[in-house]
C-alpha atoms as a PDB file:
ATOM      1  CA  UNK A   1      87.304 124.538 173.163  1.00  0.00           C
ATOM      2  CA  UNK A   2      87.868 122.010 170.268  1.00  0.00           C
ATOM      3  CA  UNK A   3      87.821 123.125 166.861  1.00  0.00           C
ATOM      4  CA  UNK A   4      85.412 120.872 164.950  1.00  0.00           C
ATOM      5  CA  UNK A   5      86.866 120.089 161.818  1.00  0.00           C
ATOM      6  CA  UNK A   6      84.998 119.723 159.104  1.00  0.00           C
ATOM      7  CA  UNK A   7      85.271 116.769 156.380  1.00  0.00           C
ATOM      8  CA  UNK A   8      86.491 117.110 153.233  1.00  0.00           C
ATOM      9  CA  UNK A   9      84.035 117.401 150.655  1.00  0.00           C
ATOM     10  CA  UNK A  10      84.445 115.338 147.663  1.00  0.00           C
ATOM     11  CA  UNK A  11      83.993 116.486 143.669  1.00  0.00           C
ATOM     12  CA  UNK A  12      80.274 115.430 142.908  1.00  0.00           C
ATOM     13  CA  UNK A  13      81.401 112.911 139.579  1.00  0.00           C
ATOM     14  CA  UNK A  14      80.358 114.212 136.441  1.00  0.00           C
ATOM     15  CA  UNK A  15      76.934 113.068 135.092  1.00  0.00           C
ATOM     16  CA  UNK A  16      77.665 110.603 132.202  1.00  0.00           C
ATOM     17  CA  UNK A  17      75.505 112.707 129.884  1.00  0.00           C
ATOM     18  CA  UNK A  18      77.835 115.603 130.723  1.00  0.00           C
ATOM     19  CA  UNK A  19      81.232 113.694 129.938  1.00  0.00           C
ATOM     20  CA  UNK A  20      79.411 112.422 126.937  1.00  0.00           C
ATOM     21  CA  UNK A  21      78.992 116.199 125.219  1.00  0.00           C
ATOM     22  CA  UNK A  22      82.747 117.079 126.337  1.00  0.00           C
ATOM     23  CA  UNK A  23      84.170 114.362 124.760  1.00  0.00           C
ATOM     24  CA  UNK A  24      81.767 115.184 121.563  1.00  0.00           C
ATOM     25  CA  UNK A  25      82.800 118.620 121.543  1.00  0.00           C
ATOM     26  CA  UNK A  26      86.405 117.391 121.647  1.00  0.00           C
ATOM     27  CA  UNK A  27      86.121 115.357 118.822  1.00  0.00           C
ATOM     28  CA  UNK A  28      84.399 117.935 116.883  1.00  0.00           C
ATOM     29  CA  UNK A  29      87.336 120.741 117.921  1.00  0.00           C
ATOM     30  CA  UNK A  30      89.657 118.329 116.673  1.00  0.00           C
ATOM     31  CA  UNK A  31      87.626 117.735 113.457  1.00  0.00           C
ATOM     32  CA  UNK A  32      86.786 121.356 112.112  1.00  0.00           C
ATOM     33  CA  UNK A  33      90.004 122.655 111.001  1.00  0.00           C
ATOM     34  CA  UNK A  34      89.603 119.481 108.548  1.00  0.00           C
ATOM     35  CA  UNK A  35      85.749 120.415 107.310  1.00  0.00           C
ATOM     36  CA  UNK A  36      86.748 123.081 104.952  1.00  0.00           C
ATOM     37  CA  UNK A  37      89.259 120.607 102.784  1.00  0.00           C
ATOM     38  CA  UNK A  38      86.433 117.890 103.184  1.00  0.00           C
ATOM     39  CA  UNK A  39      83.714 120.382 101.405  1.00  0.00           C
ATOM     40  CA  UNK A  40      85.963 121.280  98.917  1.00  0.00           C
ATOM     41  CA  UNK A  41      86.600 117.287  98.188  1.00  0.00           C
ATOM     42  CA  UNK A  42      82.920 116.434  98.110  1.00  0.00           C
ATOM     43  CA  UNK A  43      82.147 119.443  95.917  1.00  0.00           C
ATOM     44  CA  UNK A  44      84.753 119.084  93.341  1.00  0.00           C
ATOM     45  CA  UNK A  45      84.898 115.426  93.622  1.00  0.00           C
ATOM     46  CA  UNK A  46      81.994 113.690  94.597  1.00  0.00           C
ATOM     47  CA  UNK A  47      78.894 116.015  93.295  1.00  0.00           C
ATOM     48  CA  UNK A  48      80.802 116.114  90.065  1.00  0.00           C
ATOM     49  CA  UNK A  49      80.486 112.065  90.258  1.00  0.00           C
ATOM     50  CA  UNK A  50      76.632 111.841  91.143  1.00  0.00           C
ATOM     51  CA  UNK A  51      75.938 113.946  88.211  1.00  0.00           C
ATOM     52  CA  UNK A  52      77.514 111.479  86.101  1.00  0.00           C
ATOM     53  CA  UNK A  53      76.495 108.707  87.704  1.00  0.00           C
ATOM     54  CA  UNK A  54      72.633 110.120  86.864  1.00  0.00           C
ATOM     55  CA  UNK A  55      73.727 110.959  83.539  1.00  0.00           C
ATOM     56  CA  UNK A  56      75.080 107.468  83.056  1.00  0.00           C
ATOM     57  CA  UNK A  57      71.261 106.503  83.407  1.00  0.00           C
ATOM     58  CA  UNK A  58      69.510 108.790  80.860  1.00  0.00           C
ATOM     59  CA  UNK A  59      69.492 108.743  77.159  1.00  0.00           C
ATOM     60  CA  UNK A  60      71.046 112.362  76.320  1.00  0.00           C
ATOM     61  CA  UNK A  61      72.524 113.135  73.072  1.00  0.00           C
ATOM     62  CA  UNK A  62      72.796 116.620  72.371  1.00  0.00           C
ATOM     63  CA  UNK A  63      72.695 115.880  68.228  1.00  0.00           C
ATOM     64  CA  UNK A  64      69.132 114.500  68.951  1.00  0.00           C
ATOM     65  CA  UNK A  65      67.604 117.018  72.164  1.00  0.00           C
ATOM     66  CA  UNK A  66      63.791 115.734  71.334  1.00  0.00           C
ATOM     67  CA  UNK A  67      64.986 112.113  72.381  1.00  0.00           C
ATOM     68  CA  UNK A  68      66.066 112.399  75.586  1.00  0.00           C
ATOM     69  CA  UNK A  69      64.826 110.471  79.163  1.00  0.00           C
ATOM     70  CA  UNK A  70      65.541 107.817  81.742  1.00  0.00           C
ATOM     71  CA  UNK A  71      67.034 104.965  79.896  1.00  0.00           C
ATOM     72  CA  UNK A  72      67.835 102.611  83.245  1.00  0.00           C
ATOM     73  CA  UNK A  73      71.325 100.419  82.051  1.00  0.00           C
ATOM     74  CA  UNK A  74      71.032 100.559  78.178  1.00  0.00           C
ATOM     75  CA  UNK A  75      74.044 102.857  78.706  1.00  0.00           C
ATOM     76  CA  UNK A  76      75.666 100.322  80.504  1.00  0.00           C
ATOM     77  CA  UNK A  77      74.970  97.603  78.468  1.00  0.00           C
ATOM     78  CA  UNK A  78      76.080  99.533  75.594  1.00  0.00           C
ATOM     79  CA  UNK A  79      79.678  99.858  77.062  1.00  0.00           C
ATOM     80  CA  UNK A  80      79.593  96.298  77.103  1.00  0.00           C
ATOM     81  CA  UNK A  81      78.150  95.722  73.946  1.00  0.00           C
ATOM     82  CA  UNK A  82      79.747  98.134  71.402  1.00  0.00           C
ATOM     83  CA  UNK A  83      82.446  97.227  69.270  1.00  0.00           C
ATOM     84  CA  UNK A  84      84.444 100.003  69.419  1.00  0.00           C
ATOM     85  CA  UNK A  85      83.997 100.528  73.460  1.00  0.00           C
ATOM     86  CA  UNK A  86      84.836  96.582  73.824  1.00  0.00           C
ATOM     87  CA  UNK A  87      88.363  96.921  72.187  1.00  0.00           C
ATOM     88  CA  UNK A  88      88.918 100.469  73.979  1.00  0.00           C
ATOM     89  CA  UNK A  89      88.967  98.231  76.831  1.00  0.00           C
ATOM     90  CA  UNK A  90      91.019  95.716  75.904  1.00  0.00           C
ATOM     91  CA  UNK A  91      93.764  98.606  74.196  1.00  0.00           C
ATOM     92  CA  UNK A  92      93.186  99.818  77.886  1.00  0.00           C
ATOM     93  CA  UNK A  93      94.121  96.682  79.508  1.00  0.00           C
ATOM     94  CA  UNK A  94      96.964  95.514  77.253  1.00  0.00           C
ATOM     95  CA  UNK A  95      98.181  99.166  77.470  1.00  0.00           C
ATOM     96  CA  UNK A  96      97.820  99.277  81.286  1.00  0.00           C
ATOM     97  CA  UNK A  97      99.390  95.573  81.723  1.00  0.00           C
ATOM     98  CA  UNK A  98     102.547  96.118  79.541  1.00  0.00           C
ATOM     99  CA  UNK A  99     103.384  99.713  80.840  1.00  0.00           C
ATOM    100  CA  UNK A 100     102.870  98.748  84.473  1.00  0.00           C
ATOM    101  CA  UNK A 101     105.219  94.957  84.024  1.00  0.00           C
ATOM    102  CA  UNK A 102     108.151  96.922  82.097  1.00  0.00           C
ATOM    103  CA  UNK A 103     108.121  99.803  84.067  1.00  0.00           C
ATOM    104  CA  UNK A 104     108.474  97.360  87.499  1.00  0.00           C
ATOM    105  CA  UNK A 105     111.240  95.483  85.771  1.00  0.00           C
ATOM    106  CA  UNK A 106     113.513  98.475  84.525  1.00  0.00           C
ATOM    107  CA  UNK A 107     112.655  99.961  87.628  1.00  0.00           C
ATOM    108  CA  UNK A 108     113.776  97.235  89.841  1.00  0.00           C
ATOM    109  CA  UNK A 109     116.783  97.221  87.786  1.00  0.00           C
ATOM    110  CA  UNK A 110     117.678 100.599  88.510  1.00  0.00           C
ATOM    111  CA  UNK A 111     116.733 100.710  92.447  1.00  0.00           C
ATOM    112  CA  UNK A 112     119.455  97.691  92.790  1.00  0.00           C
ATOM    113  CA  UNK A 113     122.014  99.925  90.667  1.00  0.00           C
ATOM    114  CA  UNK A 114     121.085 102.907  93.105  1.00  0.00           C
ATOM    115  CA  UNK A 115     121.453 100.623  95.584  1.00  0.00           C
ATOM    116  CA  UNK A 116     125.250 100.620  95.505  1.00  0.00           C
ATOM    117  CA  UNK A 117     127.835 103.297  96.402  1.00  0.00           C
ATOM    118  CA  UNK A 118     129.254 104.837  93.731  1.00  0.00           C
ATOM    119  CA  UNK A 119     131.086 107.792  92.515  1.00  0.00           C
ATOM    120  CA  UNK A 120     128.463 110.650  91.579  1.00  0.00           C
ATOM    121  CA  UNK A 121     124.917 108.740  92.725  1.00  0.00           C
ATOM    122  CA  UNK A 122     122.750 111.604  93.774  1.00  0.00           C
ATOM    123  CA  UNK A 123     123.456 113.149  90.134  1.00  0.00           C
ATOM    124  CA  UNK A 124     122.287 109.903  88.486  1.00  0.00           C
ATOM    125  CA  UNK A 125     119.653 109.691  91.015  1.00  0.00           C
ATOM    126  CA  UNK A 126     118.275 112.976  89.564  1.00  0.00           C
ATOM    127  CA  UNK A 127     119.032 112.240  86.102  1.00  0.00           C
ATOM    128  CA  UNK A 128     116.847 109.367  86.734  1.00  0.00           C
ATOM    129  CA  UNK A 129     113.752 111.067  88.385  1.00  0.00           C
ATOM    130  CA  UNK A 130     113.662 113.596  85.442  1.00  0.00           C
ATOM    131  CA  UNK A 131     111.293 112.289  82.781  1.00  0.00           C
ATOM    132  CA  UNK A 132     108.638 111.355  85.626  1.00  0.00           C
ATOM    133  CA  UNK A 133     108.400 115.220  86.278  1.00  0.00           C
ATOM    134  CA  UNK A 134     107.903 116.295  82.524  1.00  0.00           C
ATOM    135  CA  UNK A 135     104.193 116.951  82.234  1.00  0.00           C
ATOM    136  CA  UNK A 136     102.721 114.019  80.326  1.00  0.00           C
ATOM    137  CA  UNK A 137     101.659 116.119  77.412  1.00  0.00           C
ATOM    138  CA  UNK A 138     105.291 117.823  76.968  1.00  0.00           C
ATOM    139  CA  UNK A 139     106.639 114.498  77.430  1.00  0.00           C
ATOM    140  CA  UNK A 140     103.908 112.880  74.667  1.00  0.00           C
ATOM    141  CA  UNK A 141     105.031 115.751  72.534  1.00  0.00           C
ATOM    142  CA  UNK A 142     109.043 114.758  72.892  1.00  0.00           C
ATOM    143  CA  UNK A 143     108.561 111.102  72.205  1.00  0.00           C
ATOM    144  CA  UNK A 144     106.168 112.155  68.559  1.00  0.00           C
ATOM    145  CA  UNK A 145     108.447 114.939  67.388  1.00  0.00           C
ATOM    146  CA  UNK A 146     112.293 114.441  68.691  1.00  0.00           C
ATOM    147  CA  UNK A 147     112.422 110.577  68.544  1.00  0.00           C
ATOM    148  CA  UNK A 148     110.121 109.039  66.361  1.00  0.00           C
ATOM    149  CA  UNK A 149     109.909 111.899  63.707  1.00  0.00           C
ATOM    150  CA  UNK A 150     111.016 109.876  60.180  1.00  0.00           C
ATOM    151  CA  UNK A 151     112.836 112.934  58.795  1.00  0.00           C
ATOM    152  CA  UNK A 152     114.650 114.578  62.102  1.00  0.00           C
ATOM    153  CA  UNK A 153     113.980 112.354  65.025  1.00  0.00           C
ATOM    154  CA  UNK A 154     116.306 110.778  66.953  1.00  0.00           C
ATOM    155  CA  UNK A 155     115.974 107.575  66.244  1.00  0.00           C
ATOM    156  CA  UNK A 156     116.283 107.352  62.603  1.00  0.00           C
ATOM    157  CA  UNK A 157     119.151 109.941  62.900  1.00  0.00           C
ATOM    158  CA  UNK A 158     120.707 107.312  65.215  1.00  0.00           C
ATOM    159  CA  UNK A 159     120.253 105.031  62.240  1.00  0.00           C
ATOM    160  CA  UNK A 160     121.311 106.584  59.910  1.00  0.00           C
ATOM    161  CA  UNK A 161     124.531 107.747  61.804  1.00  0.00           C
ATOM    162  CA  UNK A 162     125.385 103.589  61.898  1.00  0.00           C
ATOM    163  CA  UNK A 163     124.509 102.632  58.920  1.00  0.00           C
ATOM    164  CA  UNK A 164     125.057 105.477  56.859  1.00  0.00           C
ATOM    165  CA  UNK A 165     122.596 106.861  54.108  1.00  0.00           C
ATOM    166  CA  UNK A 166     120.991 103.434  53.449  1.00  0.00           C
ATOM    167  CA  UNK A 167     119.855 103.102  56.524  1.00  0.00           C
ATOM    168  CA  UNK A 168     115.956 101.847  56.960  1.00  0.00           C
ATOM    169  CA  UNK A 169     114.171 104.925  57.969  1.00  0.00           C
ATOM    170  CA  UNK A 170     110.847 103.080  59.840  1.00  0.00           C
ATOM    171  CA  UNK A 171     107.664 105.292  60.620  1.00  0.00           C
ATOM    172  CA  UNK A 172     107.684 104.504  64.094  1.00  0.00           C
ATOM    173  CA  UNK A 173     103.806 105.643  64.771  1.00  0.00           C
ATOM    174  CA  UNK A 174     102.386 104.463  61.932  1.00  0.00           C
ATOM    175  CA  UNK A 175     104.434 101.028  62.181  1.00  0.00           C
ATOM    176  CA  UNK A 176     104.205 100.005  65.807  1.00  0.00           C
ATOM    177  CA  UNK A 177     101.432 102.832  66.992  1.00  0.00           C
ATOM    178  CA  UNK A 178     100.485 100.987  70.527  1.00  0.00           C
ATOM    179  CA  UNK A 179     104.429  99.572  70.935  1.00  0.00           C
ATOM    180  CA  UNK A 180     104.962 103.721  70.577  1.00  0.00           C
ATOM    181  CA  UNK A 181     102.454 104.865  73.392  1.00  0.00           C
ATOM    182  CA  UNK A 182     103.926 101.983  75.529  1.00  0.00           C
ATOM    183  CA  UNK A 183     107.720 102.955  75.340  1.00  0.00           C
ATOM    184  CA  UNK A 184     106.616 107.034  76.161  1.00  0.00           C
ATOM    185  CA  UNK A 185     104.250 105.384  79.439  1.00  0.00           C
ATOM    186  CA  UNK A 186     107.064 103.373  80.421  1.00  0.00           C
ATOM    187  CA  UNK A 187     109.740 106.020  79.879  1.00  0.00           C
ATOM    188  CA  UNK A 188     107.653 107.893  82.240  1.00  0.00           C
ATOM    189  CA  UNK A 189     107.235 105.889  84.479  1.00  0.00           C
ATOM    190  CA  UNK A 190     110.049 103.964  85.074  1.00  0.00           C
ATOM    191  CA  UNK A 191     111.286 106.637  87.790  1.00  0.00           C
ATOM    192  CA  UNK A 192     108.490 106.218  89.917  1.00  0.00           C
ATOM    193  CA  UNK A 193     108.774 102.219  90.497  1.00  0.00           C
ATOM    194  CA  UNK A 194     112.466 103.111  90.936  1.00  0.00           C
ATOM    195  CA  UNK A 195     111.652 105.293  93.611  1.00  0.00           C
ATOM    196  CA  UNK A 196     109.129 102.902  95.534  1.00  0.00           C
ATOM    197  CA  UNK A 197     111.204 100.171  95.068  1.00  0.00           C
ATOM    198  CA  UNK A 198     114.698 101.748  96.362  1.00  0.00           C
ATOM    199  CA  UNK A 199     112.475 102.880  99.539  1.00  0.00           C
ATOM    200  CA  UNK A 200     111.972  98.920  99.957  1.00  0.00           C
ATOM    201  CA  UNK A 201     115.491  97.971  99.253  1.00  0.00           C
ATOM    202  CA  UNK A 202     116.857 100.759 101.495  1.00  0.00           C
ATOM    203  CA  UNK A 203     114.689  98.877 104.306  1.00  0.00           C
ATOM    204  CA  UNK A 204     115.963  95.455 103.932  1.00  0.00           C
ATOM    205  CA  UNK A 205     117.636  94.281 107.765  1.00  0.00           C
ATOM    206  CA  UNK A 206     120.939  94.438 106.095  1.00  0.00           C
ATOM    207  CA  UNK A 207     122.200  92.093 109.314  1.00  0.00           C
ATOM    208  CA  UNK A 208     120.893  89.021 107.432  1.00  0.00           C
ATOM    209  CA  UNK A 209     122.291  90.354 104.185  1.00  0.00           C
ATOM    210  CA  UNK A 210     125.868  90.145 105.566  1.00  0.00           C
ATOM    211  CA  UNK A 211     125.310  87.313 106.981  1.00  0.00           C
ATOM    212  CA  UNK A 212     123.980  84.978 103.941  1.00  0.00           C
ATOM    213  CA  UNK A 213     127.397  86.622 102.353  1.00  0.00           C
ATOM    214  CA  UNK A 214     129.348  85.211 105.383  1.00  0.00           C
ATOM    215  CA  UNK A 215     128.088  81.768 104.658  1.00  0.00           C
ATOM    216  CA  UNK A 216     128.831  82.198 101.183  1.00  0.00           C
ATOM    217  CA  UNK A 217     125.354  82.795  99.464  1.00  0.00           C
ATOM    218  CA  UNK A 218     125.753  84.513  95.752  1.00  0.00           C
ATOM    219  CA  UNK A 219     124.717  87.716  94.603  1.00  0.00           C
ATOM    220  CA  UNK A 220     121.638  86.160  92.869  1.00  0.00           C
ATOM    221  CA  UNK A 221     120.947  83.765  96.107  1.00  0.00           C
ATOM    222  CA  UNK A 222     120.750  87.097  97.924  1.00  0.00           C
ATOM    223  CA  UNK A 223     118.732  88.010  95.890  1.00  0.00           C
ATOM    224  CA  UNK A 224     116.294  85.377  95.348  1.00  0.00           C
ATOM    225  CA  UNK A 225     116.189  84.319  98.603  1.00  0.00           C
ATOM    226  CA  UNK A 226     116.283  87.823 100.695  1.00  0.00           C
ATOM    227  CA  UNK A 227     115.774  91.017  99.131  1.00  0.00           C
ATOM    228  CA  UNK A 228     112.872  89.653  96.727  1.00  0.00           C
ATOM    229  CA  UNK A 229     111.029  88.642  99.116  1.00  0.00           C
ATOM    230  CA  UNK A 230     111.391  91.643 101.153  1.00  0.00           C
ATOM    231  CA  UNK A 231     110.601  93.687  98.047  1.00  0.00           C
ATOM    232  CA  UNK A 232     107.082  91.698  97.303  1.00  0.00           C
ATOM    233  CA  UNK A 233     104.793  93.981  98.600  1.00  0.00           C
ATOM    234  CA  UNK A 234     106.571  96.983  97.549  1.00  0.00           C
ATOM    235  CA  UNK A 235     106.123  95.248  93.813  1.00  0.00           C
ATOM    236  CA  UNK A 236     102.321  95.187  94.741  1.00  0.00           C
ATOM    237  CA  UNK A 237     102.093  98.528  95.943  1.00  0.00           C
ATOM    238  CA  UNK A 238     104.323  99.855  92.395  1.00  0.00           C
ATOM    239  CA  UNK A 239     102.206  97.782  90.484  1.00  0.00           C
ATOM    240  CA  UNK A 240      98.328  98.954  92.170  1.00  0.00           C
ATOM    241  CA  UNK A 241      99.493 103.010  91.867  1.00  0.00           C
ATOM    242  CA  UNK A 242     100.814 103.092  88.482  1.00  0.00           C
ATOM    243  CA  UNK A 243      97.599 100.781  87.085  1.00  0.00           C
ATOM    244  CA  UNK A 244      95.761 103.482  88.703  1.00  0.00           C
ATOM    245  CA  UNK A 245      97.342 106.165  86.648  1.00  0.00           C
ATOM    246  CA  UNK A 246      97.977 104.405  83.390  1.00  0.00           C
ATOM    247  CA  UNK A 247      94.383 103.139  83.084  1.00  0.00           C
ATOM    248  CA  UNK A 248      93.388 106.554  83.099  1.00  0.00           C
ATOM    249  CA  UNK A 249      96.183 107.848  81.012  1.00  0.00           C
ATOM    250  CA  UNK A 250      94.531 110.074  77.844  1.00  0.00           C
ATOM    251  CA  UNK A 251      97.771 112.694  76.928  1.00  0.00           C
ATOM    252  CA  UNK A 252     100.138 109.865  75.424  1.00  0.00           C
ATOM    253  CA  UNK A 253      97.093 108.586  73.249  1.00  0.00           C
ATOM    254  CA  UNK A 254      95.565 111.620  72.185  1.00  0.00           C
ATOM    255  CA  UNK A 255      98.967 113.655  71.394  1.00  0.00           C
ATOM    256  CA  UNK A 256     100.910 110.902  69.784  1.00  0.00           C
ATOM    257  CA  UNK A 257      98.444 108.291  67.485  1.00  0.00           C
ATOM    258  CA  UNK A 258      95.537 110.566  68.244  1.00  0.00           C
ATOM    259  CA  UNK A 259      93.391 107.460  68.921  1.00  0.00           C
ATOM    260  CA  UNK A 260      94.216 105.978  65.812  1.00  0.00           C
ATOM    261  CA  UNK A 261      95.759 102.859  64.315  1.00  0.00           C
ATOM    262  CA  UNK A 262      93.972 101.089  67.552  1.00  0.00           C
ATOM    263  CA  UNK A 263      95.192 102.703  70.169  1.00  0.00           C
ATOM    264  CA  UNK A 264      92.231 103.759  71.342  1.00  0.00           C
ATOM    265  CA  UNK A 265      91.681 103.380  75.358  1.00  0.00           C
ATOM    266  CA  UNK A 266      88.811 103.754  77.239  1.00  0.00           C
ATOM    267  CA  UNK A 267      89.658 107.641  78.463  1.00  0.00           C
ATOM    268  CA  UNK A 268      90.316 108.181  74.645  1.00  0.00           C
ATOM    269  CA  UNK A 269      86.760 106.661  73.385  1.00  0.00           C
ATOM    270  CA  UNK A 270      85.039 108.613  76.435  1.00  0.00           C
ATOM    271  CA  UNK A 271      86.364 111.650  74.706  1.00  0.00           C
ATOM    272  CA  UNK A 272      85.088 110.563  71.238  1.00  0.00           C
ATOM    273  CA  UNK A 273      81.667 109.506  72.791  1.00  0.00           C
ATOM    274  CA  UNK A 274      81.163 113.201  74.570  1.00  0.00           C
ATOM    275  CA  UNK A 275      83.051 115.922  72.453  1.00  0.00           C
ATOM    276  CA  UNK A 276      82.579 113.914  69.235  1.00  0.00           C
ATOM    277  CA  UNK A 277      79.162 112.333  69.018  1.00  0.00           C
ATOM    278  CA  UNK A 278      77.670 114.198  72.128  1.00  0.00           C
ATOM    279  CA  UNK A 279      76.150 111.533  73.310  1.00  0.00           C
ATOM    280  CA  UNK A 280      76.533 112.016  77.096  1.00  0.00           C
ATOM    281  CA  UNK A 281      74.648 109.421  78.751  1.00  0.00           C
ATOM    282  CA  UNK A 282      77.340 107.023  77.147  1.00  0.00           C
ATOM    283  CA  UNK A 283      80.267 108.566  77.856  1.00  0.00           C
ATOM    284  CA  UNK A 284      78.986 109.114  81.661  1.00  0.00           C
ATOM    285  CA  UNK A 285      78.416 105.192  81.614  1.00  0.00           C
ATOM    286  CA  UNK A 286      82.082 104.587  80.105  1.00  0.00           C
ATOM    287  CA  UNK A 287      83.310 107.087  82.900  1.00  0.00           C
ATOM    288  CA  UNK A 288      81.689 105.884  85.773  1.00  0.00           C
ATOM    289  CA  UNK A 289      83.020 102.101  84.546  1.00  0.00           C
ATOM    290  CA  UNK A 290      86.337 103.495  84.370  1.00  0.00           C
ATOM    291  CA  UNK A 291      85.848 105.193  87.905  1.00  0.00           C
ATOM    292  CA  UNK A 292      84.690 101.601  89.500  1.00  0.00           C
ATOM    293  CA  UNK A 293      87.628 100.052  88.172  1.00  0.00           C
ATOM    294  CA  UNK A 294      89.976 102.434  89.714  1.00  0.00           C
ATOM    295  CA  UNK A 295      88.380 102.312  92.632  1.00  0.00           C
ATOM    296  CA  UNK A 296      88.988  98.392  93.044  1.00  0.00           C
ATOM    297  CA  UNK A 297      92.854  98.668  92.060  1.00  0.00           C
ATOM    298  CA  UNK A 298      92.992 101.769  95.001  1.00  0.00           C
ATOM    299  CA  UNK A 299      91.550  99.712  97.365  1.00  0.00           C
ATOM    300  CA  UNK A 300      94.043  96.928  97.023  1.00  0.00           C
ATOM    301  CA  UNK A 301      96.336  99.574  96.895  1.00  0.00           C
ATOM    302  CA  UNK A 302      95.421 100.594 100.071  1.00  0.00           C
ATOM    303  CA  UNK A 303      95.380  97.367 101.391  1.00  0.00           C
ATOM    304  CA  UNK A 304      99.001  96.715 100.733  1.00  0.00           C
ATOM    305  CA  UNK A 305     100.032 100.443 101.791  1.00  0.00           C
ATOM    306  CA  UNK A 306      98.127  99.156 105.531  1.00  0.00           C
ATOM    307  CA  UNK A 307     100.294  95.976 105.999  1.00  0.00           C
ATOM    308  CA  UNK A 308     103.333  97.681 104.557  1.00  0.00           C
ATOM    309  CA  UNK A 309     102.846 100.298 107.650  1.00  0.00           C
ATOM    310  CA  UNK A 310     101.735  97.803 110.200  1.00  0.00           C
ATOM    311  CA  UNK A 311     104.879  95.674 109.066  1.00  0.00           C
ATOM    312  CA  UNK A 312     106.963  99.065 110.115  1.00  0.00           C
ATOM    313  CA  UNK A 313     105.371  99.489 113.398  1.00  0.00           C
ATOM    314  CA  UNK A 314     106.330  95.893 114.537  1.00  0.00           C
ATOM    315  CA  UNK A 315     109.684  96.100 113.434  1.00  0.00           C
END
């Protein structure tokens, strides 16, 4: 008798509706450990913005309660418009613009120090990172009291230590209030273009360093030539984050001029506008304007962050 063998029965293939929910569940297990951070985001971030954004468009001022409605883009055009609000954003501009420049140049000065070997780096290195960890207000608070104080800050005492008791004894605020908030910003943040910009000289293909040396090429040909060309996106990047920050910056303002003497930025007139004259549909317009423009300089920010990592995945 011969056995009659049966044939091998194949896997019936999965319906495509079928593979369709597995791969949807899939994505969704891989998703949900993130949905609790992303709540907390939209909640503290974005519901906070639509409020303001429907603020922005009603005519609120808590000095005057019986006036109050829709008031469509009066707010807006009021940013525009106002005096005071018009120069806040050129302070805000100038202020943003110098701080960012110096701060790339000092700290492209340093990374190429850092750069080098030398005898005790990593303590300098520190040394160097310090002030951008001080808390802006502390930090606001050392530059008004310890250095430009006329009768014990450093400065004058510096002075008067070279040129004896004759010495000029400048008010440093009330002389050059906006050259003041400027050398705090860029005091602070100096460090952090340092720090980006080492990261891009530490990356440089040091092969084609040695050899422009070994044909003879200068320091400053090197330079020119290799590593700042290397370092031009990392300039960008340096540049887009700290406009994002300094724009925004309200501790050096408020604790050192207090808004006065115009320095007045845009964060510090928002202030005014809502704790001062409580009128909130302008201040919501002022913030949401400030919001839109950050928004632009992250996404170019972004941008440059993108081609800096695609530019590390090809090398």
């Amino acid at each position: 008798m011969t056995a009659v063998r049966e044939a091998p029965t194949q896997a019936e293939p999965t319906p495509p509706a079928r593979t369709g929910q597995l791969a949807a569940a899939a994505r969704w297990a891989r998703r949900a450990p993130l949905l609790p951070a992303l709540i907390f985001t939209i909640v503290v971030t974005q519901l906070p913005f639509v409020a303001t954004l429907v603020i922005s468009l009603m005519r609120w001022n808590s000095l005057d309660p019986a006036d109050r409605g829709f008031a469509g883009l009066d707010n807006y055009a009021a940013v525009f418009t106002d005096p005071d609000l018009r120069s806040a954003i050129g302070v805000t501009a100038l202020l943003t613009a110098t701080v960012v420049l110096v701060s790339l140049v000092l700290g492209l000065g340093l990374a190429l120090l850092l750069d080098r070997k030398f005898a005790g780096r990593g303590v300098v290195r520190t040394m160097l990172i310090a002030p951008f960890l001080v808390v802006p207000v502390a930090a606001a608070l050392l530059w008004k009291h310890a250095l430009y104080n006329p009768e014990y800050g450093l400065l004058n005492g510096v002075l008067t230590w070279l040129f004896g008791d004759d010495a000029p004894q400048p008010e440093w605020i009330s002389g050059m209030p906006l050259l003041a908030v400027e050398a705090s910003l860029v005091w602070q943040w100096t460090p952090f273009m340092m720090l980006i910009l080492l990261a891009g000289l530490q990356s440089r293909p040091q092969d084609a360093v040695e050899a422009a040396r070994i044909d003879g090429a200068t320091a400053w040909q090197v330079f020119r030539y290799l590593t700042l060309p290397h370092l031009r996106q990392y300039l960008e990047l340096g540049a887009l984050l700290g406009s994002i920050y300094v724009v925004q910056n309200f501790d050096a303002v408020f604790t050192i001029t207090s808004g006065g003497l115009g320095t007045a930025n845009l964060p510090y007139t928002i202030y005014q506008t809502f704790y001062q004259a409580h009128d909130y549909g302008q201040a919501s317009a002022a913030g949401v304007v400030v919001v839109v423009g950050s928004i632009v300089i992250a996404t170019f920010a972004l941008r440059v962050v993108s081609s800096l990592l695609r530019e590390e995945v090809r090398a």
